[in-house]
Protein backbone atom coordinates (compact mmCIF):
# COMPACT_ATOMS: atom_id res chain seq x y z
CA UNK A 1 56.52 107.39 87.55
CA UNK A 2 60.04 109.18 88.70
CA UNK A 3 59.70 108.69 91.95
CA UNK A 4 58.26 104.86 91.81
CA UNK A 5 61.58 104.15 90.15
CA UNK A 6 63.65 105.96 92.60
CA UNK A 7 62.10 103.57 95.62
CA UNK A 8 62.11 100.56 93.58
CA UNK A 9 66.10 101.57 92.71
CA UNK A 10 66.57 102.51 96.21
CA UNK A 11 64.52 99.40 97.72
CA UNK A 12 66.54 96.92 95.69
CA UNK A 13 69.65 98.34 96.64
CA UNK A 14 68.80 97.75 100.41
CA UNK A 15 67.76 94.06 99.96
CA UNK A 16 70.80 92.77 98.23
CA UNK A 17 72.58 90.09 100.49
CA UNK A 18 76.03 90.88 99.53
CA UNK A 19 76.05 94.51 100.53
CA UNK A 20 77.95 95.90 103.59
CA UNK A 21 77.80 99.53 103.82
CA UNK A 22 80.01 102.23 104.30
CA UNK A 23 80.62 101.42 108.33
CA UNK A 24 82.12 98.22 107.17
CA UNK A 25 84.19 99.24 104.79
CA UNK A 26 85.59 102.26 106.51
CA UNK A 27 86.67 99.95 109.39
CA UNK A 28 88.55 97.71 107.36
CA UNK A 29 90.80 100.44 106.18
CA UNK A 30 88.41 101.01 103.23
CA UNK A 31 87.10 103.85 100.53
CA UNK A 32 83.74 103.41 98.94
CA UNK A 33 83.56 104.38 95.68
CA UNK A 34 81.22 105.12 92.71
CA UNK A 35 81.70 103.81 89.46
CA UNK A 36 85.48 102.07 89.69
CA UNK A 37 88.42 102.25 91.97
CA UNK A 38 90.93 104.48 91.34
CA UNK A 39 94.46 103.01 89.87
CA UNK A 40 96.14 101.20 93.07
CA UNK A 41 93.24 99.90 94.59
CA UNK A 42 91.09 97.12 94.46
CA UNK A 43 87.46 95.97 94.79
CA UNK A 44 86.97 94.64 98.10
CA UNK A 45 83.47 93.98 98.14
CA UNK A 46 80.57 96.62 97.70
CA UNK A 47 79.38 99.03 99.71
CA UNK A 48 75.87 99.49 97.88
CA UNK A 49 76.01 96.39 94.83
CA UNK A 50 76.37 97.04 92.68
CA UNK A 51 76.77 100.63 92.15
CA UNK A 52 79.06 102.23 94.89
CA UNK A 53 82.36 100.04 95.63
CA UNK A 54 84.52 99.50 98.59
CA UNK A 55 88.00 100.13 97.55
CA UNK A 56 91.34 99.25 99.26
CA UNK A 57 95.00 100.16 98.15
CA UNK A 58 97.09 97.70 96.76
CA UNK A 59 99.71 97.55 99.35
CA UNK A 60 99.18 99.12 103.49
CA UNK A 61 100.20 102.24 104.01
CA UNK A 62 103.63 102.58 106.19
CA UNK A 63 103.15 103.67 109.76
CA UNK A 64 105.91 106.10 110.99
CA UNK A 65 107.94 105.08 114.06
């Protein structure tokens, strides 16, 4: 019964349209998260909806010239 929940948890998490995975949120400068994003950051979109979260900070990092 533990493990039919466990693929039906991990099936549903694959099928969700509005998921992007990590690649995508890396590229854009992103963190996913579990849970919630840590103070200065936002929610983005999701990395895994709607458990694990793609994070981004506030304000962009400044490059050194």
């Amino acid at each position: 019964m533990g493990n039919l929940c466990f693929v039906f948890i991990f099936i549903s998490l694959l099928v969700h349209g509005s998921t992007h995975g990590p690649d995508s949120c890396n590229h854009d400068r992103g963190l996913c998260r579990v849970g919630n994003c840590i103070p200065g950051e936002y929610l983005a979109k999701y990395c895994f909806e709607p458990v694990i979260l793609c994070c981004k900070p506030l304000s962009p990092t400044p490059t050194k010239s």
